[in-house]
Protein backbone atom coordinates (compact mmCIF):
# COMPACT_ATOMS: atom_id res chain seq x y z
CA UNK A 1 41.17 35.88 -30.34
CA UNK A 2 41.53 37.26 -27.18
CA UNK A 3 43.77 40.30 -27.38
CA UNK A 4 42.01 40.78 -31.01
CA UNK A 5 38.92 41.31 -29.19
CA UNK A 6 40.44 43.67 -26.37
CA UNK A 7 42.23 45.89 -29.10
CA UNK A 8 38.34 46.34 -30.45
CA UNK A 9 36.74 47.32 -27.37
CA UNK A 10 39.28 49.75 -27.30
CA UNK A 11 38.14 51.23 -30.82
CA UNK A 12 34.52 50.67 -30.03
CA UNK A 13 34.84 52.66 -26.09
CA UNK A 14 36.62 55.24 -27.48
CA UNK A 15 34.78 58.55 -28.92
CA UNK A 16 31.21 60.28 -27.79
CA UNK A 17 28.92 58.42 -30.29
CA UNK A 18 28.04 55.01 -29.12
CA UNK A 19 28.78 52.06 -31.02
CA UNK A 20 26.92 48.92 -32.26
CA UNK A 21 29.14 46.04 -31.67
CA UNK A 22 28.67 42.53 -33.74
CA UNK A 23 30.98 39.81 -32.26
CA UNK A 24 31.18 36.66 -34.27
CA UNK A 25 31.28 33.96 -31.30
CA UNK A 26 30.61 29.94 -31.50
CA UNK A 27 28.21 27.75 -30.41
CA UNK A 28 31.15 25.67 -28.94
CA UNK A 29 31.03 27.94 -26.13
CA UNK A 30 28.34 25.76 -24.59
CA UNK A 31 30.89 22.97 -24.35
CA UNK A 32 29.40 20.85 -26.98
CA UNK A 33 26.81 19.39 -25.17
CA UNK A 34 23.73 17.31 -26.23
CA UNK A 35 21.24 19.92 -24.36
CA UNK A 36 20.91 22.74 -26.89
CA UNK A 37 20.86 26.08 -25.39
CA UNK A 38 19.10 28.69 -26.33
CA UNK A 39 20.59 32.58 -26.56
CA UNK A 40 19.17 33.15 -23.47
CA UNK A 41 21.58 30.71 -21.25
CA UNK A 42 23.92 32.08 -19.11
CA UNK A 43 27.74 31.15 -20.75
CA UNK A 44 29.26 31.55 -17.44
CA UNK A 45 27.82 28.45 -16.09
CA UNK A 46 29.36 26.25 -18.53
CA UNK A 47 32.14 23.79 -17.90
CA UNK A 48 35.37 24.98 -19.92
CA UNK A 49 36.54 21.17 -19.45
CA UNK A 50 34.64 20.18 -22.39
CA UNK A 51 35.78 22.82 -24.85
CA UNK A 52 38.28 23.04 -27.58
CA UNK A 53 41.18 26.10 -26.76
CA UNK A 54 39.04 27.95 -29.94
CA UNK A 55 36.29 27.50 -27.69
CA UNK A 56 37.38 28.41 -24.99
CA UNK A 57 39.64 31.58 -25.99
CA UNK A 58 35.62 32.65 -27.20
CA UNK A 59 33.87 32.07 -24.35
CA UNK A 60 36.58 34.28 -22.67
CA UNK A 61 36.48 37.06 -25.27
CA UNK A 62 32.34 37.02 -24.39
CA UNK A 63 32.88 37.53 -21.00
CA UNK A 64 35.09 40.59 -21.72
CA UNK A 65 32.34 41.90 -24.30
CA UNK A 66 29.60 41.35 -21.41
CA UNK A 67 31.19 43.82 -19.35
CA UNK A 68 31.13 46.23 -21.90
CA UNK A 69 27.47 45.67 -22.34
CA UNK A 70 27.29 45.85 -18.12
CA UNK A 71 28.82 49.07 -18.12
CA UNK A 72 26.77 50.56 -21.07
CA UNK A 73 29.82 51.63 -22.84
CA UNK A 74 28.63 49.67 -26.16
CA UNK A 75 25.35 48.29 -27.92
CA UNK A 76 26.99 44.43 -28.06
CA UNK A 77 25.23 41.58 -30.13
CA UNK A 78 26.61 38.10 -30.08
CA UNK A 79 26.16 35.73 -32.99
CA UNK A 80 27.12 31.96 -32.12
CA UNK A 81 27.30 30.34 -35.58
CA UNK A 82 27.20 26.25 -35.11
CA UNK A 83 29.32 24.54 -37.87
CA UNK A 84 29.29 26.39 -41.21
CA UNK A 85 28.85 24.30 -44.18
CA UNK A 86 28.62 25.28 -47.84
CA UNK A 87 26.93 27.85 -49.96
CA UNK A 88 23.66 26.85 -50.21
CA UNK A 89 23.03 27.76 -54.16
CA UNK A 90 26.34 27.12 -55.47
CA UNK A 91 28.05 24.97 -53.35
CA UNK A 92 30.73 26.58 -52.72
CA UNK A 93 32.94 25.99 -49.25
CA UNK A 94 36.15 26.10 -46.91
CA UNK A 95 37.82 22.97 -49.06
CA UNK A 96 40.41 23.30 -45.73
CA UNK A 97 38.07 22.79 -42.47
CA UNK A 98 38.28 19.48 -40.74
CA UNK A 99 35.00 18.40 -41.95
CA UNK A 100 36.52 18.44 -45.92
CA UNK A 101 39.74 16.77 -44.65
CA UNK A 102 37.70 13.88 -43.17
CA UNK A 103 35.71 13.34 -46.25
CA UNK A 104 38.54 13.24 -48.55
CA UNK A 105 40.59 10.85 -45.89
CA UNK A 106 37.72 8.58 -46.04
CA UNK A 107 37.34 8.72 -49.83
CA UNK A 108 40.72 7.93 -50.05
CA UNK A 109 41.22 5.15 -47.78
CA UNK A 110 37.44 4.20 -48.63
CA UNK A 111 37.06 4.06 -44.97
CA UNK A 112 34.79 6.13 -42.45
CA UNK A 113 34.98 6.26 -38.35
CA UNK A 114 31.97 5.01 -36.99
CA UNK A 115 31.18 4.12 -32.93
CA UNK A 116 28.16 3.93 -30.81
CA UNK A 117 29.30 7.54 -29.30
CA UNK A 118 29.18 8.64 -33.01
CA UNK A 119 25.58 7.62 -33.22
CA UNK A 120 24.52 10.60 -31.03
CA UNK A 121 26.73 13.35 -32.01
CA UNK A 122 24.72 16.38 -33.81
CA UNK A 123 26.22 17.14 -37.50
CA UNK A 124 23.88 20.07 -38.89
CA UNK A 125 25.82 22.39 -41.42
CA UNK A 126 24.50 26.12 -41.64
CA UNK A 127 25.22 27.43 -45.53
CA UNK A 128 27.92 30.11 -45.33
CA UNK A 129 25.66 32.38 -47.17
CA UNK A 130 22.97 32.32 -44.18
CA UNK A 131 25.37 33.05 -41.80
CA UNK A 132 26.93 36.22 -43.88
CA UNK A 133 23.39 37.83 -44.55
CA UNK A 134 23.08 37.80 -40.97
CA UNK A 135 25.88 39.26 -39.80
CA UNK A 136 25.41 42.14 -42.54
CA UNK A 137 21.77 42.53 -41.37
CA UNK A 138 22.74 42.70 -38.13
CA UNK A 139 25.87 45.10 -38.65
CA UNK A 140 24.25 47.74 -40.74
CA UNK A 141 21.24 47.79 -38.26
CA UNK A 142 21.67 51.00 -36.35
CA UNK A 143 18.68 49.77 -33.64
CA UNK A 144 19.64 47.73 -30.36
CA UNK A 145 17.90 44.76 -31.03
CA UNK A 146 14.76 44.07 -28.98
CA UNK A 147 13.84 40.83 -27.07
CA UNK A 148 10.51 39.88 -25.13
CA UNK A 149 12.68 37.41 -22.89
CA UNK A 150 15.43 38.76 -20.76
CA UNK A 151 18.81 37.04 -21.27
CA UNK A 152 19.72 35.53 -17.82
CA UNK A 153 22.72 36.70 -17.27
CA UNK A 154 21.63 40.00 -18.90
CA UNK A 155 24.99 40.99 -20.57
CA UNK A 156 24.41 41.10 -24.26
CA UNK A 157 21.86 39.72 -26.84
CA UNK A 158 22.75 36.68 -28.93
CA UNK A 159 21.69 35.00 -32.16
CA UNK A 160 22.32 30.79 -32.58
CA UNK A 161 23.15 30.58 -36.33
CA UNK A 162 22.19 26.82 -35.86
CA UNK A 163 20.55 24.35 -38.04
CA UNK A 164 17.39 22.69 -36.64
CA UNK A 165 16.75 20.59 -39.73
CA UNK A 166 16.88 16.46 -38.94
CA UNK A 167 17.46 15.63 -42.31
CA UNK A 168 21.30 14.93 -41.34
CA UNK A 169 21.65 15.39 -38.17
CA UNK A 170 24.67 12.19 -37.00
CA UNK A 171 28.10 11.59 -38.46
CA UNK A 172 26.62 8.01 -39.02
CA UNK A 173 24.12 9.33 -41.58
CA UNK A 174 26.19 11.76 -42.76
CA UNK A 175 28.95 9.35 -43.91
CA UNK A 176 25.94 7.01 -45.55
CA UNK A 177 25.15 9.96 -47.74
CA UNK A 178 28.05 9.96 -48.67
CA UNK A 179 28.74 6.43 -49.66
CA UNK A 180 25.58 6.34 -51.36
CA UNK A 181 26.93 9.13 -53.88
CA UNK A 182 30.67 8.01 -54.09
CA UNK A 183 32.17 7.65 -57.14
CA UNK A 184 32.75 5.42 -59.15
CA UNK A 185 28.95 4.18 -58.53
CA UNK A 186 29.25 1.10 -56.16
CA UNK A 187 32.83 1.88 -54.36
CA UNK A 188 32.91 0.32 -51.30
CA UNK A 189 33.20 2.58 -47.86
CA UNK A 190 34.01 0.18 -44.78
CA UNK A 191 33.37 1.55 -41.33
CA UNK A 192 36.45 1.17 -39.21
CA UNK A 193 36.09 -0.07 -35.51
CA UNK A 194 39.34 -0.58 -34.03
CA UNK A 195 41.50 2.02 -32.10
CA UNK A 196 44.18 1.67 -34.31
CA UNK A 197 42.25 2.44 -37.66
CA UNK A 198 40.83 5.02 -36.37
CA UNK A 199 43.97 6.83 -35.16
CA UNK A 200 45.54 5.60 -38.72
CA UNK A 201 42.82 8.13 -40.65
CA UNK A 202 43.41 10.98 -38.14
CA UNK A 203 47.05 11.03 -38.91
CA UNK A 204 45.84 11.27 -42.79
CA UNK A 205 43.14 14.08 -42.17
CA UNK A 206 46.18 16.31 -40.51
């Protein structure tokens, strides 16, 4: 990701005309936190202890883009997508993500992980077709885009491709759906407690 990124600041800094720029970023460069940010928080205060080497190899590649944006070499727009589910018309969707391993481990083994800590983690898919008319929009826009709020660390202006709806919002609920439209009609899906079970369906899901 990183040298990726530096090969197209390269290509964007180069020539008279200046450049739009439409970096597609993470949310998981706020460390995966249970305080949502908004685009206006600064990602240089974040911990890096809490992130995932994707994550992290991001929140680097933002920091190089921010100096771009410092140095006025670059119109730069940051778009943090959160976890990208399915199309939302067809249904359509990345059959090879963790999120579809996990489901088919658990349909398998007709077992689920479930914990207290699972309780409060956030699970809110964004359609893949929202976050690609986005990105287009934003990429064929020719106009820096305006803001009434100043970002605080005033590098670059970002978009959280996030989904705010509470209708599934925990793994817990997520994995009741689920049971509730397994097939055949009435399989059983136990939740599994124990260390051991749990690190018996990881080893499946990889």
């Amino acid at each position: 990701n990183v040298q990726s990124t530096k090969e197209v600041i390269k290509l964007v800094v180069s020539g008279r005309k200046r450049k739009n720029l439409v970096y597609i970023s993470t949310i998981g460069v706020f460390g995966g936190g249970q305080v949502e940010p908004d685009e206006y928080t600064d990602i240089t205060q974040q911990s890096l202890f809490r992130m995932s080497g994707y994550s992290k190899s991001k929140w680097v590649c933002e920091v190089l883009l921010g100096q771009v944006r410092e140095q006025k070499l670059a119109s730069v727009t940051i778009v943090r997508p959160g976890l990208i589910g399915a199309h939302s018309v067809t249904g359509e969707g990345n059959v090879r993500d963790w999120l579809s391993w996990m489901v088919r481990a658990a349909q398998t083994l007709k077992l689920a992980p479930t914990s207290e800590a699972l309780k409060s983690v956030f699970l809110r898919l964004v359609p893949v077709d929202y976050v690609a008319q986005t990105v287009a929009i934003l990429s064929l826009s020719h106009e820096v885009p305006s803001t009434s709020k100043e970002c605080s660390s005033d590098v670059f202006f970002a978009y959280h491709l996030v989904n705010s709806d509470d209708a599934i919002s925990y793994y817990q609920e997520f994995f009741n759906c689920f049971k509730s439209v397994s097939k055949p009609k009435g399989d059983r899906l136990w939740y599994v407690q124990s260390d051991f079970e749990k690190r018996e369906m990881h080893q499946l899901c990889l």
